[in-house]
C-alpha atoms as a PDB file:
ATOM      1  CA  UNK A   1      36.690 211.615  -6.499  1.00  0.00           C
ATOM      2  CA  UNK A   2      34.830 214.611  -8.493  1.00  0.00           C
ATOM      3  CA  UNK A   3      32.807 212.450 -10.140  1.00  0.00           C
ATOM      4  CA  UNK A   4      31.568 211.291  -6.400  1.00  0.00           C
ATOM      5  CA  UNK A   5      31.333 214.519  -4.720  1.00  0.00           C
ATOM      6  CA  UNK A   6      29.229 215.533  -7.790  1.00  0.00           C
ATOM      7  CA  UNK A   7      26.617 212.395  -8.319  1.00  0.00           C
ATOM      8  CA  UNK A   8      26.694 213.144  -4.272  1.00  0.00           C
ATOM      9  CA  UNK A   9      25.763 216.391  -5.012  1.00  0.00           C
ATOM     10  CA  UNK A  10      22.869 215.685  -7.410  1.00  0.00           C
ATOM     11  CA  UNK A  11      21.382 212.769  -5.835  1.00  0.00           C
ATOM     12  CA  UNK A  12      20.766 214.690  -2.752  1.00  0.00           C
ATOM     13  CA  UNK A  13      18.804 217.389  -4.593  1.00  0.00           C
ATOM     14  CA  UNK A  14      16.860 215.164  -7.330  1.00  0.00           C
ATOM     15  CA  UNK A  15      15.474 212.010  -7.646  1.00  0.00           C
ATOM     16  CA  UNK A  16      16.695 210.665 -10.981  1.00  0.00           C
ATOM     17  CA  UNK A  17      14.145 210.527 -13.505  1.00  0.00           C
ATOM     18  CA  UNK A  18      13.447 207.058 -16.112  1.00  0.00           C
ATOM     19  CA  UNK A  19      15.767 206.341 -18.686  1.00  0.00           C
ATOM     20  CA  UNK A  20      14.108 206.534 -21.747  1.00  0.00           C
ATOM     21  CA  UNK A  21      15.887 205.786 -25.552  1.00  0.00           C
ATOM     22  CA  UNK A  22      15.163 208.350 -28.293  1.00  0.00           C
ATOM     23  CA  UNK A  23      16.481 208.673 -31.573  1.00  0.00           C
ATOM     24  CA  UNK A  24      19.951 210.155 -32.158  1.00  0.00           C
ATOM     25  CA  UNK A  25      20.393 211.294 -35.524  1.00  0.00           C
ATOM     26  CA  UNK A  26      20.449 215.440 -35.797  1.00  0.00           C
ATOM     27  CA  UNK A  27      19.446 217.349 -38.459  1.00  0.00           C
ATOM     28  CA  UNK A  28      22.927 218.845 -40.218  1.00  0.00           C
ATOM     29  CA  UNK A  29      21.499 222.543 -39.296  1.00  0.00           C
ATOM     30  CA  UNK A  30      21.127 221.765 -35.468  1.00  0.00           C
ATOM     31  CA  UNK A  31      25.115 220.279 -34.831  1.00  0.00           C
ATOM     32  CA  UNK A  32      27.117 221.646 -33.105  1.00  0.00           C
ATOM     33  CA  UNK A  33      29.720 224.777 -35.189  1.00  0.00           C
ATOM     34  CA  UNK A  34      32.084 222.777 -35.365  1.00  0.00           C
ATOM     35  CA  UNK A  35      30.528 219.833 -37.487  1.00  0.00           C
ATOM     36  CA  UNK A  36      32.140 216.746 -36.368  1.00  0.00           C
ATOM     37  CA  UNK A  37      30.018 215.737 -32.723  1.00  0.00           C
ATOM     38  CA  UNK A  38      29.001 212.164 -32.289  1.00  0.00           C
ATOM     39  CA  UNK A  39      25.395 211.805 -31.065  1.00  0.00           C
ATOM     40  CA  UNK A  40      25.690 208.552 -29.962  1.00  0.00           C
ATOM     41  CA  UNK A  41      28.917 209.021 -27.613  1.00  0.00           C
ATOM     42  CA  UNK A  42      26.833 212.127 -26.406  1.00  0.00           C
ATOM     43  CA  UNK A  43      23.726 209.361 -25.602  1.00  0.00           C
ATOM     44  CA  UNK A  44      26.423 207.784 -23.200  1.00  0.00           C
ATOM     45  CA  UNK A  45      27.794 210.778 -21.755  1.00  0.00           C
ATOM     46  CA  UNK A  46      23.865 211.089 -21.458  1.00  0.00           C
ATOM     47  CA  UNK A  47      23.177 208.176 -19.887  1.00  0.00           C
ATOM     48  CA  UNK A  48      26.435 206.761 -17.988  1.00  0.00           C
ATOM     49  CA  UNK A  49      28.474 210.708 -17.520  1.00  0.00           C
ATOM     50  CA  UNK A  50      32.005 209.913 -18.220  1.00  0.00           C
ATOM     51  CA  UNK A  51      35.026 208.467 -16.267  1.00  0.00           C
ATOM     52  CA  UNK A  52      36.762 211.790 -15.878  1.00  0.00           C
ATOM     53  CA  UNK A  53      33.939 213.260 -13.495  1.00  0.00           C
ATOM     54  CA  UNK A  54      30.748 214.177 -15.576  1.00  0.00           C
ATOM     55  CA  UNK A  55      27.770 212.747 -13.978  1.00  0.00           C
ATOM     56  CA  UNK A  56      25.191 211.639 -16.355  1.00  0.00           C
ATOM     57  CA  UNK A  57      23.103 214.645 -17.750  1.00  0.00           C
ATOM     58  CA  UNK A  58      19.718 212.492 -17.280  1.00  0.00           C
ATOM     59  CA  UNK A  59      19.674 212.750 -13.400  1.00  0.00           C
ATOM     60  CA  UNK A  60      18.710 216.165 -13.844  1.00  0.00           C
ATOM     61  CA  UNK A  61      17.638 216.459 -17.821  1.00  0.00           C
ATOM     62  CA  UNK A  62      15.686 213.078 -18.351  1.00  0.00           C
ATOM     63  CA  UNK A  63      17.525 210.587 -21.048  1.00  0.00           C
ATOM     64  CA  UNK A  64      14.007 212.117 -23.043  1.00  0.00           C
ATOM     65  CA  UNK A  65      15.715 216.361 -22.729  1.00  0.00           C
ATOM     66  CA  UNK A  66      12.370 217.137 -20.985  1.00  0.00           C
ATOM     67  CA  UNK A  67      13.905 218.504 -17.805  1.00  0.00           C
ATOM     68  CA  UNK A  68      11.371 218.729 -14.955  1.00  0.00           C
ATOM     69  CA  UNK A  69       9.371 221.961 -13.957  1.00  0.00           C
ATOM     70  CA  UNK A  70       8.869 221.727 -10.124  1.00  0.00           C
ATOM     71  CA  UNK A  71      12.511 221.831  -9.733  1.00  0.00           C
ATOM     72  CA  UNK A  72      13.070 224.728 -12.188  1.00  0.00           C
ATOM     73  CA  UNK A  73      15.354 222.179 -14.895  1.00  0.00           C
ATOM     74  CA  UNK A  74      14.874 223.117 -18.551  1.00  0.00           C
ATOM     75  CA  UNK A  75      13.724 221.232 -21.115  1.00  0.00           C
ATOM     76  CA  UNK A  76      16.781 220.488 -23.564  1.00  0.00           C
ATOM     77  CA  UNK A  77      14.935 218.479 -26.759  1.00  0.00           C
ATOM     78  CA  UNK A  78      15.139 219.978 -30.047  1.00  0.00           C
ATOM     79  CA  UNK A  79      17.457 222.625 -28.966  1.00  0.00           C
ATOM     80  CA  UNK A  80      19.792 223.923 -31.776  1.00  0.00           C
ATOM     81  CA  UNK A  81      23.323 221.579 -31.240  1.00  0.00           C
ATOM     82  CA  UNK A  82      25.222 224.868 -31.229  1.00  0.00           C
ATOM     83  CA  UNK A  83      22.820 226.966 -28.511  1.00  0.00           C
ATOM     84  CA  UNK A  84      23.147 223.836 -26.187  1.00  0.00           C
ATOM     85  CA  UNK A  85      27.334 223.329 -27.040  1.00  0.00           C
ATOM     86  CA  UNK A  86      27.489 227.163 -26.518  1.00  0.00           C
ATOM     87  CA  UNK A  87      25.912 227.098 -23.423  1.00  0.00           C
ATOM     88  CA  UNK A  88      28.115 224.614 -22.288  1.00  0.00           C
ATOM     89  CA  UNK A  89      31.104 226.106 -23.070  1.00  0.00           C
ATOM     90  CA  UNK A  90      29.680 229.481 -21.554  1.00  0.00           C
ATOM     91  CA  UNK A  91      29.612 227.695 -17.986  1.00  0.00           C
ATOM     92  CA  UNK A  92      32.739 225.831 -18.372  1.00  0.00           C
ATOM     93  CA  UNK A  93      34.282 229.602 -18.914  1.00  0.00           C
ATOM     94  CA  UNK A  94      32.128 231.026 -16.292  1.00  0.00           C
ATOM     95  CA  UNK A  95      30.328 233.153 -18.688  1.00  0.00           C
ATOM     96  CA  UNK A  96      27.532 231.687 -17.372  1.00  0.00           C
ATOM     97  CA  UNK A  97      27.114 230.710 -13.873  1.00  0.00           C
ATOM     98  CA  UNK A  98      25.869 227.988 -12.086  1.00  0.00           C
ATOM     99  CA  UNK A  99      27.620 225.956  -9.570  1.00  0.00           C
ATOM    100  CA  UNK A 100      25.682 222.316 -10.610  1.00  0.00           C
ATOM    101  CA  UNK A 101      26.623 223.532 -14.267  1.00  0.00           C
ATOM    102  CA  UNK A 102      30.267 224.418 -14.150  1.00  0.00           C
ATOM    103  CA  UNK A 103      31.496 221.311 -12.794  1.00  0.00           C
ATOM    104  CA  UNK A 104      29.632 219.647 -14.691  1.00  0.00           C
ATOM    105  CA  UNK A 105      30.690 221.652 -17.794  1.00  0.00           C
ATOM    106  CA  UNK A 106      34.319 222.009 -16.653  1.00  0.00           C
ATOM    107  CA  UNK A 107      34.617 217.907 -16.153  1.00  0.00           C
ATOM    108  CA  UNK A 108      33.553 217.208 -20.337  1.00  0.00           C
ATOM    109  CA  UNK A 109      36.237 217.391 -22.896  1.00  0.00           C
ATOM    110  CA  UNK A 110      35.222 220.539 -25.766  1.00  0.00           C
ATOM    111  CA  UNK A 111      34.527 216.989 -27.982  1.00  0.00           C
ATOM    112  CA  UNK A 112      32.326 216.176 -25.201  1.00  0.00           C
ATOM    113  CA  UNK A 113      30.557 218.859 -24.523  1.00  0.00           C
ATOM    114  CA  UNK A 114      29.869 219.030 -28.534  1.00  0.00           C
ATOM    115  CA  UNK A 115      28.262 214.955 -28.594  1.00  0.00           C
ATOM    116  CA  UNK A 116      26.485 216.305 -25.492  1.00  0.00           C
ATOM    117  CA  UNK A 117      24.860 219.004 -27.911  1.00  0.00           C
ATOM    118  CA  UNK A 118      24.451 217.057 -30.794  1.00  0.00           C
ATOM    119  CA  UNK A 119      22.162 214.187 -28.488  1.00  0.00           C
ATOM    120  CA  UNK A 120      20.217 216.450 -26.765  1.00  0.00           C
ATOM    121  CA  UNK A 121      19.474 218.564 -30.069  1.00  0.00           C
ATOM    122  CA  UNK A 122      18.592 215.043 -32.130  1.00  0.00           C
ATOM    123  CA  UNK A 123      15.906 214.496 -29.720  1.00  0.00           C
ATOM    124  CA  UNK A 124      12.113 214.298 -30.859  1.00  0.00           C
ATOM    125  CA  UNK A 125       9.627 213.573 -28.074  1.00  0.00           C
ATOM    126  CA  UNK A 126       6.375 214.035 -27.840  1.00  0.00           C
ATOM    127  CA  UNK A 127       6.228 217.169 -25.409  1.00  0.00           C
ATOM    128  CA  UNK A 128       4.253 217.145 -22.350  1.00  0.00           C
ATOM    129  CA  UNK A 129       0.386 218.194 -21.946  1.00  0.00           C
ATOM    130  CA  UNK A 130       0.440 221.787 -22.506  1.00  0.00           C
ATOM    131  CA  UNK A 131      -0.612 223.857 -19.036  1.00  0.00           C
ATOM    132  CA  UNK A 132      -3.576 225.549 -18.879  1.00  0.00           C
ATOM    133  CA  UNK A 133      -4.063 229.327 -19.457  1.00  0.00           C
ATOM    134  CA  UNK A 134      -6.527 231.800 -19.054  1.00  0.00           C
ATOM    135  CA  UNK A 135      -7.522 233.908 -22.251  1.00  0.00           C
ATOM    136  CA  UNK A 136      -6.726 236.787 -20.913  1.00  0.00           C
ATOM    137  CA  UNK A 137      -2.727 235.863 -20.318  1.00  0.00           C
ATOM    138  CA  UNK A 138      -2.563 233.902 -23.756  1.00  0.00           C
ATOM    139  CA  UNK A 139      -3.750 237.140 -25.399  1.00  0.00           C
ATOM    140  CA  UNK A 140      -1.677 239.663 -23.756  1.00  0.00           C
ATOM    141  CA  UNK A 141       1.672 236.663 -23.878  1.00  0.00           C
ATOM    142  CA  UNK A 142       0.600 236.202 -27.925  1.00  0.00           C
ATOM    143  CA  UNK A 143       0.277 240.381 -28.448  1.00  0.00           C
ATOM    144  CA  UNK A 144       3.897 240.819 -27.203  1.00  0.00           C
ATOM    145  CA  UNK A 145       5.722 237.394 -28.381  1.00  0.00           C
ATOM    146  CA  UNK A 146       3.900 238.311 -31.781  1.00  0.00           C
ATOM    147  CA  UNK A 147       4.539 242.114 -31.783  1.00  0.00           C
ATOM    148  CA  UNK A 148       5.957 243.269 -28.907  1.00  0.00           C
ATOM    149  CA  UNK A 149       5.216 246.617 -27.349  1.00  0.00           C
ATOM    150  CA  UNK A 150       6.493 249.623 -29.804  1.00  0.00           C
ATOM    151  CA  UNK A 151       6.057 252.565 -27.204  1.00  0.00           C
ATOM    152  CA  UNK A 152       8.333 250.800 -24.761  1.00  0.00           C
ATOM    153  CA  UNK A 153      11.177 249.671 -27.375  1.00  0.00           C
ATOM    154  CA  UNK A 154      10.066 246.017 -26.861  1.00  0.00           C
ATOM    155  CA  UNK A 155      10.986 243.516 -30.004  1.00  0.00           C
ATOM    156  CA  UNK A 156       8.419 241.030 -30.436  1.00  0.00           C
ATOM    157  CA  UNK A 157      10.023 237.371 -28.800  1.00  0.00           C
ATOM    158  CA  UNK A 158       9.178 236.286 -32.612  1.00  0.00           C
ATOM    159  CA  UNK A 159      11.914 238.465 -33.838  1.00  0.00           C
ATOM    160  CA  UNK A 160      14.533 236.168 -32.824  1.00  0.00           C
ATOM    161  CA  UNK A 161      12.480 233.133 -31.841  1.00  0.00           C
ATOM    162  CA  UNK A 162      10.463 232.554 -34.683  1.00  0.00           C
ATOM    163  CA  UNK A 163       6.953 233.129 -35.073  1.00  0.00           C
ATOM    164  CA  UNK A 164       5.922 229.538 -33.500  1.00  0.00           C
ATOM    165  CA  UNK A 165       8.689 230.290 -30.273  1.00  0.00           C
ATOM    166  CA  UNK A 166      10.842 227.453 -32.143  1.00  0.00           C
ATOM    167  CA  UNK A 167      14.208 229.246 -31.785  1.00  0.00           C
ATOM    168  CA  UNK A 168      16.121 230.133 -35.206  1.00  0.00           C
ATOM    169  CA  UNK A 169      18.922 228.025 -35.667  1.00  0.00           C
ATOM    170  CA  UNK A 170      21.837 228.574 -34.757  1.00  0.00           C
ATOM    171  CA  UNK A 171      22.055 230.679 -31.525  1.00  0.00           C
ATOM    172  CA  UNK A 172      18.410 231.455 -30.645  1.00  0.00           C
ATOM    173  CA  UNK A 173      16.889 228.852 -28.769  1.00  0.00           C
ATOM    174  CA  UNK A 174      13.397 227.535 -28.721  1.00  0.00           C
ATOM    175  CA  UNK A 175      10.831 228.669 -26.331  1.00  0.00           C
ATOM    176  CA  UNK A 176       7.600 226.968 -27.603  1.00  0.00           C
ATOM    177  CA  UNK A 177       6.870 224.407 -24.372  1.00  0.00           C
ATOM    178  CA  UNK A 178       9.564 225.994 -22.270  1.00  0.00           C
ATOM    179  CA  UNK A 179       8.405 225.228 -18.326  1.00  0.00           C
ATOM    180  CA  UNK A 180       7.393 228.961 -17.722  1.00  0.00           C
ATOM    181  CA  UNK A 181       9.558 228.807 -13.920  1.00  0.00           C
ATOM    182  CA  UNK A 182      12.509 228.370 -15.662  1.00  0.00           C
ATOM    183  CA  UNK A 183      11.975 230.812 -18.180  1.00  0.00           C
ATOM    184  CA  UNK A 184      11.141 233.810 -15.461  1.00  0.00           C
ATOM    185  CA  UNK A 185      14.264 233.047 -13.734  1.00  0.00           C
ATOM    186  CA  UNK A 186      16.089 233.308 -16.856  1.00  0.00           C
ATOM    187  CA  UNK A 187      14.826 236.843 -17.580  1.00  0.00           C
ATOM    188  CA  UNK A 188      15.919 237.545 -13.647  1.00  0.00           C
ATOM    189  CA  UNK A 189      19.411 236.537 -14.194  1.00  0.00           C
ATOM    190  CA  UNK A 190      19.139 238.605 -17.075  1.00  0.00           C
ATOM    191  CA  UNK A 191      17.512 242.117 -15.202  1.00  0.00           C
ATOM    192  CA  UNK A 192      20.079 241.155 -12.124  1.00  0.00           C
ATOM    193  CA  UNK A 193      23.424 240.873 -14.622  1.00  0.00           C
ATOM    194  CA  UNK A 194      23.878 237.641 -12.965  1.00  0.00           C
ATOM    195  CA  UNK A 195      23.332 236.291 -16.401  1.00  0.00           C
ATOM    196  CA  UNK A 196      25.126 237.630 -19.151  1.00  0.00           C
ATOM    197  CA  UNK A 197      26.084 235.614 -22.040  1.00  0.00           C
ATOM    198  CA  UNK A 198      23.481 236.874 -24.753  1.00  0.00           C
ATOM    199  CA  UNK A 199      24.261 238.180 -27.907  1.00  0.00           C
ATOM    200  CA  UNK A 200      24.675 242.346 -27.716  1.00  0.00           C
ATOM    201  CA  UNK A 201      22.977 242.099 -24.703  1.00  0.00           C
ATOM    202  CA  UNK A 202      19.761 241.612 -26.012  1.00  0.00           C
ATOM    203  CA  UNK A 203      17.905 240.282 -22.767  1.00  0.00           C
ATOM    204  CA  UNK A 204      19.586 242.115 -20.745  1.00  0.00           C
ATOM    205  CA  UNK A 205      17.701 245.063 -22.364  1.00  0.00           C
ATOM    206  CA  UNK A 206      14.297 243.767 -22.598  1.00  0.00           C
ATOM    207  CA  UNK A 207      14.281 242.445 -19.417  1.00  0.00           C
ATOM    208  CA  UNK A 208      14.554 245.935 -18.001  1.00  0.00           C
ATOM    209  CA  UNK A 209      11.840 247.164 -20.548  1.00  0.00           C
ATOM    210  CA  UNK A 210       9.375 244.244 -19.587  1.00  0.00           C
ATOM    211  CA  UNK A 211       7.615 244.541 -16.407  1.00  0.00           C
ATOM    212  CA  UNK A 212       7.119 241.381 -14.266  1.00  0.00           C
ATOM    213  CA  UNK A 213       3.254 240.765 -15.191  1.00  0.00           C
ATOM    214  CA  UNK A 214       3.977 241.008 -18.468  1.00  0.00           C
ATOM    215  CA  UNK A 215       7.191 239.000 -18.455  1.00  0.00           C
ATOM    216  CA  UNK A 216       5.081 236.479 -16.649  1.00  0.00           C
ATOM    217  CA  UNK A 217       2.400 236.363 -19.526  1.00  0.00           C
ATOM    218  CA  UNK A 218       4.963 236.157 -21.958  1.00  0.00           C
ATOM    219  CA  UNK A 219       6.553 233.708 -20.136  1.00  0.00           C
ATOM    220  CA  UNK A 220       3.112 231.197 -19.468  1.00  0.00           C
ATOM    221  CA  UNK A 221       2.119 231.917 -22.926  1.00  0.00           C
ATOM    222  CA  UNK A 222       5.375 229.962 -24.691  1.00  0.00           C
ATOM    223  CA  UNK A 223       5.224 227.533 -22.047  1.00  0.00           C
ATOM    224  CA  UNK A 224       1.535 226.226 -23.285  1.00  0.00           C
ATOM    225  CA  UNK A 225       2.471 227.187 -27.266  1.00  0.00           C
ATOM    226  CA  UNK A 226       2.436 223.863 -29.066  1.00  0.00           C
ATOM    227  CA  UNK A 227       3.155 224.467 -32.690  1.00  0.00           C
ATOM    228  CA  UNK A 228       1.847 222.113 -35.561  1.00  0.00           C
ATOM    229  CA  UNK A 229       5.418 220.455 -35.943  1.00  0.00           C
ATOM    230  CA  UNK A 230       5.277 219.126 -31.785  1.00  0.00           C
ATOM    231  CA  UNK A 231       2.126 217.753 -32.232  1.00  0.00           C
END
């Protein structure tokens, strides 16, 4: 019955995208802590959901992790195993909240949640076109993701997200081709404390310390970044 009232759920608000079938064998660095998740269970949990009341994570996230802009889903590919099993575990606690999310979250097994990771972080598609940007927003997006903005107590995004937005393995995730929409309502959830399951607080600082037009360069900036190694 869960597992109905939630594909219910989901069906009404998206249209599910194309299967697609992508490699499943993750790096050792991007697993999940714990060391012992099964990518290709995770491609069925992936695919199919599971009998106890998951739906399948591609009616939202694409069988390909690529998630879908217009309706503000994040792109999973390539994540670090542990970011994505922490973020699971985060809204199966309630650490993190999203209604969609929790029951989905709260209907996988820990083991579960951990193949979940380990598929979705073995992924390596070729990324979508990147969006255009004016020069003006890439430079000001680079300056700050690059440097940040000392007067103000702003870290440079590079800091903790690497130099080419690629995350730093284990807990900070990528933001290089990160759909832009999804990324401003992140920093939000962050400003509004409706979000609040990063490390120290961390965005929960900057994004008090980052107005919005800035926020909103940074944010279009990673969104078009393609570094060498997604080309």
């Amino acid at each position: 019955m869960r597992r109905a009232v939630l594909a219910a759920a989901l069906a009404a608000l998206l249209t599910p995208p194309a299967l697609a079938q992508p490699q499943a064998t993750a790096p050792a660095a991007q697993q999940p802590v714990q060391g012992a998740a099964n990518a290709e269970n995770g491609r069925r949990i992936v695919q199919n959901g599971t009998d106890a009341g998951a739906p399948p994570c591609s009616q939202c996230h694409g069988a390909n992790g690529l998630g879908n802009a217009e309706q503000g889903i994040p792109r999973l590919d390539g994540q670090s195993g542990y970011y994505l099993f922490k973020q699971l575990e985060d809204y199966a606690s309630g650490a993190r909240g999203n209604d969609v999310m929790t029951a989905v979250a709260q209907a996988l097994t820990d083991a579960e949640r951990q193949d979940t990771a380990a598929f979705y972080a073995a992924l390596r598609v070729d990324p979508p076109p990147a969006p255009g940007i004016d020069a003006a927003t890439a430079r000001k997006g680079r300056m700050i993701v690059e440097a940040g903005i000392a007067g103000r107590g702003v870290q440079g995004c590079a800091n903790c997200h690497g130099p080419d937005g690629m995350g730093l393995a284990p807990a900070a995730p990528r933001l290089a081709g990160q759909f832009a929409g999804y990324a401003r309502a992140q920093f939000q959830a962050f400003h509004d404390g409706t979000r609040k399951n990063d490390t120290a607080a961390v965005m929960r600082d900057l994004s008090h310390r980052l107005p919005q037009p800035e926020m909103e360069a940074v944010t279009a900036y990673l969104e078009a970044l393609r570094p060498a190694a997604q080309d």
